[in-house]
PDB file of N, CA and C in Angstrom:
ATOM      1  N   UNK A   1       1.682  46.216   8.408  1.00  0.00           N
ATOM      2  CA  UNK A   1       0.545  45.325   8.492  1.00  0.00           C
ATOM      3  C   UNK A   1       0.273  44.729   7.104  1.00  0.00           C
ATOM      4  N   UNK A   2      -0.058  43.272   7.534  1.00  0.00           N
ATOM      5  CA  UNK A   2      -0.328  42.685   5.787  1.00  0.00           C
ATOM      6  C   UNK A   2      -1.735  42.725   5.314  1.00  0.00           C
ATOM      7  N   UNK A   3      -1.850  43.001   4.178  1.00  0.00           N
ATOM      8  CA  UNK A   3      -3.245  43.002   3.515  1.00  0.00           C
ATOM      9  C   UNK A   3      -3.788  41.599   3.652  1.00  0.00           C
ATOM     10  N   UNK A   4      -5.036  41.544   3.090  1.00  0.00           N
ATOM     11  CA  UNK A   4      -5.720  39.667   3.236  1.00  0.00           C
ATOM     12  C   UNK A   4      -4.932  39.005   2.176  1.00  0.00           C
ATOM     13  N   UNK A   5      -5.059  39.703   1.346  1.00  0.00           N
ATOM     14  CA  UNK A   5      -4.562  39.192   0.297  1.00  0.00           C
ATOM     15  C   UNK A   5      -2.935  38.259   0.728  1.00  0.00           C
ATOM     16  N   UNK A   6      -2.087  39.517   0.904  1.00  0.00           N
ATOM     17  CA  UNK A   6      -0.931  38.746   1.749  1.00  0.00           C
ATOM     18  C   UNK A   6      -0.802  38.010   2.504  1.00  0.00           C
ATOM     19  N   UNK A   7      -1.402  38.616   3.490  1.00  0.00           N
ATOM     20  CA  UNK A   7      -1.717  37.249   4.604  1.00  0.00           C
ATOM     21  C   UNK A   7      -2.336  35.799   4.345  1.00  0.00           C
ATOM     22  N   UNK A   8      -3.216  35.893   3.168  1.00  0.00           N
ATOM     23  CA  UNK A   8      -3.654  34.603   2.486  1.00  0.00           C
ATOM     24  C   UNK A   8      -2.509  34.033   1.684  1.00  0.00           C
ATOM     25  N   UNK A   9      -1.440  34.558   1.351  1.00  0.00           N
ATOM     26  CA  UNK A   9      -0.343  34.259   0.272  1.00  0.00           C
ATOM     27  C   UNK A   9       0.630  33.349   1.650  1.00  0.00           C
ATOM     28  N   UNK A  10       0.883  34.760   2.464  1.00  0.00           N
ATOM     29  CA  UNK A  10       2.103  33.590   3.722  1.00  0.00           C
ATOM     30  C   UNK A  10       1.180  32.547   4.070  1.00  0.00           C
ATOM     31  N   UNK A  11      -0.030  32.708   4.843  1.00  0.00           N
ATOM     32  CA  UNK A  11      -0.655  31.286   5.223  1.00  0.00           C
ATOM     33  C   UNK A  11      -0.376  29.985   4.255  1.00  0.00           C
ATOM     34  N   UNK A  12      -0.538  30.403   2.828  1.00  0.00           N
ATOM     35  CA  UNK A  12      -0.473  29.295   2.048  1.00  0.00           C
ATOM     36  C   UNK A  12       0.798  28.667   1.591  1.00  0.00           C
ATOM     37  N   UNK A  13       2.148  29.879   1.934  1.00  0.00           N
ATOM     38  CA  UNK A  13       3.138  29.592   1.943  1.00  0.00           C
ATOM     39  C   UNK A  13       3.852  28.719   2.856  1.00  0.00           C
ATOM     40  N   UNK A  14       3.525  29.471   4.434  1.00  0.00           N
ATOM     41  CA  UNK A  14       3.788  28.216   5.613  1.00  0.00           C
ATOM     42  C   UNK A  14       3.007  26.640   5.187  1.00  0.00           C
ATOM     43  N   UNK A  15       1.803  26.893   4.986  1.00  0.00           N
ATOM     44  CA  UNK A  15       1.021  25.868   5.389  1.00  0.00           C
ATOM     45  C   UNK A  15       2.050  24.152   3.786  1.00  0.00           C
ATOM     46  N   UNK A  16       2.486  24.919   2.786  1.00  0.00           N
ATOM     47  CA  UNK A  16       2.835  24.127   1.932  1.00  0.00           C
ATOM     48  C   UNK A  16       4.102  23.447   2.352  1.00  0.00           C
ATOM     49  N   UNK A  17       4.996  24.299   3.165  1.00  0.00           N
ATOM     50  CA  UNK A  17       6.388  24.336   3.675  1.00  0.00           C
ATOM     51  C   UNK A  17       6.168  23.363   4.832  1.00  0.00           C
ATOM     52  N   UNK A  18       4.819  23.358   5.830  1.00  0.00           N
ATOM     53  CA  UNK A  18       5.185  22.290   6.972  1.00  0.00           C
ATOM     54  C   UNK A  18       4.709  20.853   6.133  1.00  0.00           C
ATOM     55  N   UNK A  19       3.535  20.930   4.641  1.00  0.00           N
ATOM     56  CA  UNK A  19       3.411  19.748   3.956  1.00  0.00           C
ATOM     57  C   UNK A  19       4.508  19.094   3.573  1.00  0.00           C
ATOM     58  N   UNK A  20       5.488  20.033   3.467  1.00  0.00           N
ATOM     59  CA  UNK A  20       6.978  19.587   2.238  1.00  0.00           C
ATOM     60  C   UNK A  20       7.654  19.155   3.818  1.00  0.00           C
ATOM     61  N   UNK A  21       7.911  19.233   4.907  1.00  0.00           N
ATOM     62  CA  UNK A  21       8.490  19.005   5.690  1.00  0.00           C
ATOM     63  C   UNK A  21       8.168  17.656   6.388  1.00  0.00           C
ATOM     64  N   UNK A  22       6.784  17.081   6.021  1.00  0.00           N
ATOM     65  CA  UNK A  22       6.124  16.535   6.704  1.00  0.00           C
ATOM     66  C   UNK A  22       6.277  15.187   5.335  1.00  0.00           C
ATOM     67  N   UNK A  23       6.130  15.509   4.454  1.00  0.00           N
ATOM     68  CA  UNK A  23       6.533  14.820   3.147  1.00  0.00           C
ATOM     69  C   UNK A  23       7.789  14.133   3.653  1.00  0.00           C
ATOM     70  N   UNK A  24       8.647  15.300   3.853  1.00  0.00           N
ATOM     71  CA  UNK A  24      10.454  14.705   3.754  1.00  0.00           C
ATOM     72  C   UNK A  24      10.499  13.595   4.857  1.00  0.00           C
ATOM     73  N   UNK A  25       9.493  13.945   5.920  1.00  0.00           N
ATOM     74  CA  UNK A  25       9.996  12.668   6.931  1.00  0.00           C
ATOM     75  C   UNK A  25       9.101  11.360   6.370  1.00  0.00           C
ATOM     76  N   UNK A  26       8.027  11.707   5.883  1.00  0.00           N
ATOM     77  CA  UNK A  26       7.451  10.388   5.774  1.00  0.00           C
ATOM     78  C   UNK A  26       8.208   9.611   4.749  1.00  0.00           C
ATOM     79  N   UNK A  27       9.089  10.079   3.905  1.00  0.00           N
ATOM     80  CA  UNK A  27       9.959   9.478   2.781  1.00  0.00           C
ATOM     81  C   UNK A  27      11.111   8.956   3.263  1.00  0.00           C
ATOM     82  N   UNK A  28      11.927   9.608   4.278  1.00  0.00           N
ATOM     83  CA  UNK A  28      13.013   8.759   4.952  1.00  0.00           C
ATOM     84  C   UNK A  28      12.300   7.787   5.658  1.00  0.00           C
ATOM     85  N   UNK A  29      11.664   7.954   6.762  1.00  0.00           N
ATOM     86  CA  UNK A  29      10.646   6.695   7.383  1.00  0.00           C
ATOM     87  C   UNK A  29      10.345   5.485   6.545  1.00  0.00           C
ATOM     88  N   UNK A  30       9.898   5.515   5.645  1.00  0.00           N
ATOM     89  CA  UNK A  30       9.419   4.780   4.435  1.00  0.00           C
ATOM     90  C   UNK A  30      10.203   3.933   4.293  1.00  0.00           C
ATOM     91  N   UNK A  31      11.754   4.413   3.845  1.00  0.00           N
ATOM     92  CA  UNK A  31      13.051   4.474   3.116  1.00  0.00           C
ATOM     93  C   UNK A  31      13.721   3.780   4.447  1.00  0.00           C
ATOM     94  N   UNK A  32      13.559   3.915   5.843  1.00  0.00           N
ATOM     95  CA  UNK A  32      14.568   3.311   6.553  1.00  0.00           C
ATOM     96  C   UNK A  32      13.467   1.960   6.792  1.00  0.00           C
ATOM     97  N   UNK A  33      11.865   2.010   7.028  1.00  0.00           N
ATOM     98  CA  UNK A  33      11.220   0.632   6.977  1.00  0.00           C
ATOM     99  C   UNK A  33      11.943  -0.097   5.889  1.00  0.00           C
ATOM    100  N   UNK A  34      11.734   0.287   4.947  1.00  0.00           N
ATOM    101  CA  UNK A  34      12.131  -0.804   3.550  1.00  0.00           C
ATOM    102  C   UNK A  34      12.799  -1.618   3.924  1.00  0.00           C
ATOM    103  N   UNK A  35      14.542  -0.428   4.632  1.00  0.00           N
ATOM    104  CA  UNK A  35      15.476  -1.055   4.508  1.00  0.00           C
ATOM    105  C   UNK A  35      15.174  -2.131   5.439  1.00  0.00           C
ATOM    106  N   UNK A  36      15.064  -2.008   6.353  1.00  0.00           N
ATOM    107  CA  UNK A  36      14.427  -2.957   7.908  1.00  0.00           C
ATOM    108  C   UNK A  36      13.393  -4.230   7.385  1.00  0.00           C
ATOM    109  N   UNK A  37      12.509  -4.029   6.637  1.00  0.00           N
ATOM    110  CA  UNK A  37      12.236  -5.086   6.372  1.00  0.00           C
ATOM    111  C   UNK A  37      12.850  -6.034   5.213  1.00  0.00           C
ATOM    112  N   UNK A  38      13.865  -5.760   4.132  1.00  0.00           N
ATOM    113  CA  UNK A  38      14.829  -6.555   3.543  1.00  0.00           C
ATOM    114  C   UNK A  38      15.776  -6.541   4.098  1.00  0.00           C
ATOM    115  N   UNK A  39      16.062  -5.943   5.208  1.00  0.00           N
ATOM    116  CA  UNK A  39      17.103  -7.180   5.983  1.00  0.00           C
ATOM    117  C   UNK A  39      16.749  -8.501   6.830  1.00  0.00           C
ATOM    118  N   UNK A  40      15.451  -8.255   7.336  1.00  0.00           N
ATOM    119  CA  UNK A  40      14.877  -8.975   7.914  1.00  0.00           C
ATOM    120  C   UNK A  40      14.615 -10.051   6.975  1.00  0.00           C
ATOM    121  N   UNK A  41      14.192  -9.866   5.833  1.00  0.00           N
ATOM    122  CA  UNK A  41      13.739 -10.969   4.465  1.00  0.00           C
ATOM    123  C   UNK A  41      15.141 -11.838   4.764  1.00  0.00           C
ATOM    124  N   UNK A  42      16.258 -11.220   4.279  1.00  0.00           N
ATOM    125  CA  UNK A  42      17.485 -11.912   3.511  1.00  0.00           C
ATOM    126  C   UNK A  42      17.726 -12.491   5.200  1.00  0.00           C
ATOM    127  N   UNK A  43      17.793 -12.590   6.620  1.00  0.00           N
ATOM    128  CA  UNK A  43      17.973 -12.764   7.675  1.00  0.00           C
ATOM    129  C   UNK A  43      17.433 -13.985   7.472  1.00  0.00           C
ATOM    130  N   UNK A  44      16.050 -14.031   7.200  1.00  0.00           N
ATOM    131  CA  UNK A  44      15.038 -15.142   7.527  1.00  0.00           C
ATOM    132  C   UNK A  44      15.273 -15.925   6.147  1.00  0.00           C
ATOM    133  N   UNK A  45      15.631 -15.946   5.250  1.00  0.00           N
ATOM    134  CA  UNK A  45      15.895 -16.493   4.026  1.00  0.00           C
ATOM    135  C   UNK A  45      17.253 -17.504   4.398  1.00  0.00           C
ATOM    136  N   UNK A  46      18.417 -16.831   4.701  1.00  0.00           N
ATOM    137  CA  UNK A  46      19.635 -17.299   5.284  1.00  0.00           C
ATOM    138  C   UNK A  46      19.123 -18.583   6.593  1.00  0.00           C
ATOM    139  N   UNK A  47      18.314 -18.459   6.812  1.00  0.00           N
ATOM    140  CA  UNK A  47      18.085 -19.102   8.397  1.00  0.00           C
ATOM    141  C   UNK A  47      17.397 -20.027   7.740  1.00  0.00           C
ATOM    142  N   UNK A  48      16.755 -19.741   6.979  1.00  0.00           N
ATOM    143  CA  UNK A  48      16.068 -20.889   6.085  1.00  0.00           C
ATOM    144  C   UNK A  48      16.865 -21.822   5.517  1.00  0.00           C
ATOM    145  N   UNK A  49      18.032 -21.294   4.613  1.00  0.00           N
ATOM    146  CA  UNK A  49      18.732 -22.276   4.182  1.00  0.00           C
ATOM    147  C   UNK A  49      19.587 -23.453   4.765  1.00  0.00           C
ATOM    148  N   UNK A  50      20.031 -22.423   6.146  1.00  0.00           N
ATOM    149  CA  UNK A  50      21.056 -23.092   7.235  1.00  0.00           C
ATOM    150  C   UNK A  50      20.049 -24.378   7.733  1.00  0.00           C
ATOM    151  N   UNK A  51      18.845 -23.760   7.618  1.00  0.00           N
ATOM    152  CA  UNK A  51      18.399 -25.219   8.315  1.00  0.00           C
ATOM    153  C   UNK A  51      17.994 -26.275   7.746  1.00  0.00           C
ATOM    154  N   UNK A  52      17.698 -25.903   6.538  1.00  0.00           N
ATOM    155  CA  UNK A  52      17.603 -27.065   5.099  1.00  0.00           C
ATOM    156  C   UNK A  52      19.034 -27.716   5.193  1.00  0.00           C
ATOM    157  N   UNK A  53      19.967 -27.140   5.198  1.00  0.00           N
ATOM    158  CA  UNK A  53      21.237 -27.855   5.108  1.00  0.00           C
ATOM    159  C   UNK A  53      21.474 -28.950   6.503  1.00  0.00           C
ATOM    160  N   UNK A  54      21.199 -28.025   7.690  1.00  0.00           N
ATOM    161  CA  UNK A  54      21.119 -29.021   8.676  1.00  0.00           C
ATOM    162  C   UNK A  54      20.281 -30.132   8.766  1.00  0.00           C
ATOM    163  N   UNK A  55      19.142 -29.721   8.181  1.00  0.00           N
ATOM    164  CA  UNK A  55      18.309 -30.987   8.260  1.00  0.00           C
ATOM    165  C   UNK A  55      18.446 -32.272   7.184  1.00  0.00           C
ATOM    166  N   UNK A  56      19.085 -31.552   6.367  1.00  0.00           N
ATOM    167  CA  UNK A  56      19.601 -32.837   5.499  1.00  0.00           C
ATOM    168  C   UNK A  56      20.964 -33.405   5.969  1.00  0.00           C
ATOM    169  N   UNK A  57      21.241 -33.570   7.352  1.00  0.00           N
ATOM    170  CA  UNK A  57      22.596 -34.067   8.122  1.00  0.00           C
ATOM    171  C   UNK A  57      22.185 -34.433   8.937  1.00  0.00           C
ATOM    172  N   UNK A  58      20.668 -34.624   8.926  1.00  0.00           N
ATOM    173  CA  UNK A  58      19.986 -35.212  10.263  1.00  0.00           C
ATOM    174  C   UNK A  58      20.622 -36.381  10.225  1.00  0.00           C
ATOM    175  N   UNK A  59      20.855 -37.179  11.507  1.00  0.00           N
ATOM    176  CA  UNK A  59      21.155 -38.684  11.211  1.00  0.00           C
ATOM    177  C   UNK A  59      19.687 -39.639  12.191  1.00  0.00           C
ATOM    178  N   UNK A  60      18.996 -39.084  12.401  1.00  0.00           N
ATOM    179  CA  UNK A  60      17.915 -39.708  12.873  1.00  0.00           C
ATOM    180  C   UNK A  60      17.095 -38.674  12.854  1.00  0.00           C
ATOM    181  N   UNK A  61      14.964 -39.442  12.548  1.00  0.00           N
ATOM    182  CA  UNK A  61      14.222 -39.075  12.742  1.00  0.00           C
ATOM    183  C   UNK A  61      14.018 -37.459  13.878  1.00  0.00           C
ATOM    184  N   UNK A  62      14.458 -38.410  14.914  1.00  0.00           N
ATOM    185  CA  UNK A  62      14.462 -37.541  16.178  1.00  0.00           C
ATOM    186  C   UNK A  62      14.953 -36.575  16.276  1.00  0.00           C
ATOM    187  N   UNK A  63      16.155 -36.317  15.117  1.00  0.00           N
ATOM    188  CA  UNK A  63      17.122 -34.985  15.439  1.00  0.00           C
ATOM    189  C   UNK A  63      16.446 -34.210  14.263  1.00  0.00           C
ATOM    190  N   UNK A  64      15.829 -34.569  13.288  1.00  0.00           N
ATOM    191  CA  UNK A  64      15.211 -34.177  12.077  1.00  0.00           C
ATOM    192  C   UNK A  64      14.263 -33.129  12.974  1.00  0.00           C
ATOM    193  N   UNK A  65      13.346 -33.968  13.518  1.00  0.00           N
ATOM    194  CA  UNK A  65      12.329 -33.393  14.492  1.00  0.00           C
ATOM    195  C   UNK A  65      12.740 -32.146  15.578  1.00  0.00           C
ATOM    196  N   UNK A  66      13.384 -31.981  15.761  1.00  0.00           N
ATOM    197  CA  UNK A  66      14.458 -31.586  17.252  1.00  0.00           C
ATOM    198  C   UNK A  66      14.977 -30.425  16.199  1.00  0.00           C
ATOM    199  N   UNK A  67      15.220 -30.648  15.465  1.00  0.00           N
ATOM    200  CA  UNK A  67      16.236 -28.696  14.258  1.00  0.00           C
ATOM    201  C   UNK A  67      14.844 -28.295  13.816  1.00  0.00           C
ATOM    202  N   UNK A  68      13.687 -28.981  12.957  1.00  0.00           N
ATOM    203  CA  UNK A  68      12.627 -28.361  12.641  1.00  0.00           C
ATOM    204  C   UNK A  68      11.840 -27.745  14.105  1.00  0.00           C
ATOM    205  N   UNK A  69      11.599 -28.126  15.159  1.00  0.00           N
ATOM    206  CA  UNK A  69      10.883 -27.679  16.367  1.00  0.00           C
ATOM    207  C   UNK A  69      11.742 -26.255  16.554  1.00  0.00           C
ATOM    208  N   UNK A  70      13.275 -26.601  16.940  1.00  0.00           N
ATOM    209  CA  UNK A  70      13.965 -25.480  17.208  1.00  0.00           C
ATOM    210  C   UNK A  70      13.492 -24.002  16.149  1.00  0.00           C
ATOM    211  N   UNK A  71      14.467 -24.421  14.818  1.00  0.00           N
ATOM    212  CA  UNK A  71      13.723 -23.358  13.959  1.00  0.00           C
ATOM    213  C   UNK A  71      12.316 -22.820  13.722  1.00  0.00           C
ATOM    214  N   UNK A  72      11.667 -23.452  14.363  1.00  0.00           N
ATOM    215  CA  UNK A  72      10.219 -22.767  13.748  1.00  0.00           C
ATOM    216  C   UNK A  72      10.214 -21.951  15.350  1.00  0.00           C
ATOM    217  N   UNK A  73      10.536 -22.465  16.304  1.00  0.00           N
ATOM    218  CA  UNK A  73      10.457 -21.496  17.226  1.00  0.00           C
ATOM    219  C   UNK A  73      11.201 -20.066  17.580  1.00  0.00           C
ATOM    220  N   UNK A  74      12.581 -20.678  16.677  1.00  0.00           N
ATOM    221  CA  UNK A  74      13.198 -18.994  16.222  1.00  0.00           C
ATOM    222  C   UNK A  74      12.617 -18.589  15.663  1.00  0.00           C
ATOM    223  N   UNK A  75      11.803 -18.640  14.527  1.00  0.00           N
ATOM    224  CA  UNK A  75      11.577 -18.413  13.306  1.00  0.00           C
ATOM    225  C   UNK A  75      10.405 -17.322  14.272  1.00  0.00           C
ATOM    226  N   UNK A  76       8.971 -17.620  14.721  1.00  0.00           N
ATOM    227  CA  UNK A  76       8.221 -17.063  15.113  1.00  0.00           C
ATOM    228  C   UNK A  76       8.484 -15.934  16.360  1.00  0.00           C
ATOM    229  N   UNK A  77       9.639 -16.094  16.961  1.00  0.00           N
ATOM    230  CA  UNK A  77      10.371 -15.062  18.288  1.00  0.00           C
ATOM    231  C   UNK A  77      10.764 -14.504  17.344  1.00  0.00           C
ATOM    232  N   UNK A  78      11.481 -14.672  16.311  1.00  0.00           N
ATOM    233  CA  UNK A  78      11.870 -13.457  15.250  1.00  0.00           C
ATOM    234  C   UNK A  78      10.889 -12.915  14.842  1.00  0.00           C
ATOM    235  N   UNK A  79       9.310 -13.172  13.966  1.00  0.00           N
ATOM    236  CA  UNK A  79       8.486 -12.527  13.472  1.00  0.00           C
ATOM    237  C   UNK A  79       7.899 -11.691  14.325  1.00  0.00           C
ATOM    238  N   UNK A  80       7.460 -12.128  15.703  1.00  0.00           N
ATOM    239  CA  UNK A  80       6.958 -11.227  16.485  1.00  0.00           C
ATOM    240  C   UNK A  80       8.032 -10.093  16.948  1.00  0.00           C
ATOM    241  N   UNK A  81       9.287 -10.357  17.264  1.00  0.00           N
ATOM    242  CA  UNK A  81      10.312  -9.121  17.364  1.00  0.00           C
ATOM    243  C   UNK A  81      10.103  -8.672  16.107  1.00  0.00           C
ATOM    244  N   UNK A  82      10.096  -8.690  15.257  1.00  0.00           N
ATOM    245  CA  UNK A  82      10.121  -8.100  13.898  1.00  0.00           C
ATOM    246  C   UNK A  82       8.892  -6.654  13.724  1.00  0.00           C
ATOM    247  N   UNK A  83       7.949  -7.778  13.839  1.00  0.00           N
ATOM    248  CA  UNK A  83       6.377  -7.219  13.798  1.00  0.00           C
ATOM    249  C   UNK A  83       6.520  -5.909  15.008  1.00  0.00           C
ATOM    250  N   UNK A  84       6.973  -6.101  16.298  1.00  0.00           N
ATOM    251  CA  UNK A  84       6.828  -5.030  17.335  1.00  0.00           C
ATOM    252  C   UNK A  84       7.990  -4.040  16.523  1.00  0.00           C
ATOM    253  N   UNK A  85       8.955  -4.157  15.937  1.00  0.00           N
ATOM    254  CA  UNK A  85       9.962  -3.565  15.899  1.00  0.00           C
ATOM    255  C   UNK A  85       9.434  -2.534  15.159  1.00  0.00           C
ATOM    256  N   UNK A  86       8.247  -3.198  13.402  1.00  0.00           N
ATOM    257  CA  UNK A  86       7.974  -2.399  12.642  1.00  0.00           C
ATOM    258  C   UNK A  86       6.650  -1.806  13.224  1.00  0.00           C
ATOM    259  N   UNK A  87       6.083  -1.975  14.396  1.00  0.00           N
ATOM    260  CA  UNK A  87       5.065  -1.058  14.554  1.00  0.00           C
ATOM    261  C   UNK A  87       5.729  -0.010  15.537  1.00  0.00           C
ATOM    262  N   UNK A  88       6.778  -0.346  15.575  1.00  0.00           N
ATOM    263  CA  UNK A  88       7.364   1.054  16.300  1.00  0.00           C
ATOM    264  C   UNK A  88       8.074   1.996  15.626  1.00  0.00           C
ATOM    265  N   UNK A  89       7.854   1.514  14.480  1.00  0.00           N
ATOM    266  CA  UNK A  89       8.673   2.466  13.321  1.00  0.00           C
ATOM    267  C   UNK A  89       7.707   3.509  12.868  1.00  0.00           C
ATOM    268  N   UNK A  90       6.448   2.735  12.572  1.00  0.00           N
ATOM    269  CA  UNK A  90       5.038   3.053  12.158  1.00  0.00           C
ATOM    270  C   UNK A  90       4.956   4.042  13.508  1.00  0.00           C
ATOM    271  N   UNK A  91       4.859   4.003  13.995  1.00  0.00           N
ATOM    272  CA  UNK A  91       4.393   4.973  15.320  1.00  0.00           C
ATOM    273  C   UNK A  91       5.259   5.977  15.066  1.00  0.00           C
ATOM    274  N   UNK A  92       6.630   5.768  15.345  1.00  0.00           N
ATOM    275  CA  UNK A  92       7.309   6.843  15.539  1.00  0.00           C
ATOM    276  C   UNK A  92       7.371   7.653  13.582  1.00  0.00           C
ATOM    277  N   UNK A  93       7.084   7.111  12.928  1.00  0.00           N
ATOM    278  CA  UNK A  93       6.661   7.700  11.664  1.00  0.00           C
ATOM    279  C   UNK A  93       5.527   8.604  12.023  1.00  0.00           C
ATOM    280  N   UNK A  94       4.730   8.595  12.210  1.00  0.00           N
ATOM    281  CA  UNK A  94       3.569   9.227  11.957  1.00  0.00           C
ATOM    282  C   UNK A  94       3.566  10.020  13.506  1.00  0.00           C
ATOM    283  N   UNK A  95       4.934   9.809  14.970  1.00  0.00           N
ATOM    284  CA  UNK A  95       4.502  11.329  15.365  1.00  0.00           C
ATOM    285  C   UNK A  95       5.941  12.401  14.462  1.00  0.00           C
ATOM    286  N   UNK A  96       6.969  11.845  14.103  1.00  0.00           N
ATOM    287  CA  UNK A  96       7.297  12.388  13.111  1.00  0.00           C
ATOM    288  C   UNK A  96       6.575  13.354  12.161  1.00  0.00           C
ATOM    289  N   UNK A  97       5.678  12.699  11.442  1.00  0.00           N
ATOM    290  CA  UNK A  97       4.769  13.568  10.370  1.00  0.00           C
ATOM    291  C   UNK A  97       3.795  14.524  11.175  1.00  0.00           C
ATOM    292  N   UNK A  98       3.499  14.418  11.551  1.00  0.00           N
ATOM    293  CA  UNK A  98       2.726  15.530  12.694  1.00  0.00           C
ATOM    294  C   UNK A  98       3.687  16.837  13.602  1.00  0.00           C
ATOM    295  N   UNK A  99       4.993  16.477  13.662  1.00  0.00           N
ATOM    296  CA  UNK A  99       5.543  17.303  14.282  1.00  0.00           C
ATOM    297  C   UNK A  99       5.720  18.845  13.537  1.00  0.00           C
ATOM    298  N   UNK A 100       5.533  18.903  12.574  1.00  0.00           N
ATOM    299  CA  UNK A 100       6.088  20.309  11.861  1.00  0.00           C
ATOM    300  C   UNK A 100       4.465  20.814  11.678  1.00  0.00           C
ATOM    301  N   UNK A 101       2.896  20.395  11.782  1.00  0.00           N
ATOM    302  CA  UNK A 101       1.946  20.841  12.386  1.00  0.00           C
ATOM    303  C   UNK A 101       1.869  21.619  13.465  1.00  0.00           C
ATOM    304  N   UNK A 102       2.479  21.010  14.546  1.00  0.00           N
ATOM    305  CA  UNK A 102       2.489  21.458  16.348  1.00  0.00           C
ATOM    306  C   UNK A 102       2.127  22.789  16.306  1.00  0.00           C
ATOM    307  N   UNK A 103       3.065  23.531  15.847  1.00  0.00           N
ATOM    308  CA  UNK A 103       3.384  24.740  16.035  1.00  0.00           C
ATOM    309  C   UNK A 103       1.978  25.694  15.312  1.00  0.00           C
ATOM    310  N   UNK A 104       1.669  25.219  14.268  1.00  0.00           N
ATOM    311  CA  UNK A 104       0.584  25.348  13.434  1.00  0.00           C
ATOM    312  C   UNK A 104      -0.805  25.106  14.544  1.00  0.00           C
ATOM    313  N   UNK A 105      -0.850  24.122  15.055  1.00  0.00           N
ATOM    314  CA  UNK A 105      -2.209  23.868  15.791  1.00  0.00           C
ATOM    315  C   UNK A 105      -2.257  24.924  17.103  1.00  0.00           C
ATOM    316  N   UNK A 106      -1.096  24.709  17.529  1.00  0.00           N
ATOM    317  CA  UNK A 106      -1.140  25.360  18.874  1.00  0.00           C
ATOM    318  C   UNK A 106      -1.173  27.173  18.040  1.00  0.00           C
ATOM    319  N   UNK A 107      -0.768  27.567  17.471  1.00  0.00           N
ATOM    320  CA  UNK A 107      -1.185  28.990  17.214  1.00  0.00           C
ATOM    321  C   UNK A 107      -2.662  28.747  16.790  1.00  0.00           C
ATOM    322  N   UNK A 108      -3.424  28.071  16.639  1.00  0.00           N
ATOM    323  CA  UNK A 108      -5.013  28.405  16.286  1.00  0.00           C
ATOM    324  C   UNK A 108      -5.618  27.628  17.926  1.00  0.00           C
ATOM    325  N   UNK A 109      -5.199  27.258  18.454  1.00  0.00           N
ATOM    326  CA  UNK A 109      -5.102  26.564  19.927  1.00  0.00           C
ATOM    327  C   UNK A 109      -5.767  27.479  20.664  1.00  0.00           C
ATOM    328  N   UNK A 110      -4.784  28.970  20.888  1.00  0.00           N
ATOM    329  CA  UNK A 110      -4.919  30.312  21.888  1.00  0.00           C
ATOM    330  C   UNK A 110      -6.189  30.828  21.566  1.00  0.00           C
TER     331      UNK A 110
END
């Protein structure tokens, strides 16, 4: 049987170990958003240029009009896929960070 003393030592030992665990995911999470959103940058940067180039090959008003309409409507179906993509990252981040708790709550749960 452990003294308080001990038992106050493991409590504080688990309790630092599910922080450090809970740390490690929120740092890859972090680390794979980043990456996700500079690809998305250099994606939308590239798409930018392609269409500067096209639009300076416009040969009429009308087609000028007709590549700018097109692109801005990719442009915004991309931001909103984008936007859902990173709030699902965000979500699944944070039940990530909560998972190495579980076990912790549900023993003070009973």
């Amino acid at each position: 049987m452990l003294s308080g003393y001990e038992e106050m030592q493991k409590t504080m030992k688990d309790n630092i170990d599910l922080t450090m665990k809970s740390i490690d995911k929120m740092s890859k999470g972090m680390q794979a958003m980043a990456v996700e959103a500079t690809d998305y940058s250099k994606k939308s940067a590239e798409d930018a240029s392609k269409m500067v180039e096209e639009l300076m090959g416009a040969k009429s008003f009308d087609v000028a009009l007709a590549l700018q309409s097109d692109y801005f409507k990719k442009s915004y179906e991309g931001a909103v896929s984008q936007m859902t993509k990173m709030t699902e990252m965000y979500m699944d981040l944070s039940k990530d960070m909560s998972k190495p708790y579980e076990a912790m709550t549900a023993k003070f749960g009973k």
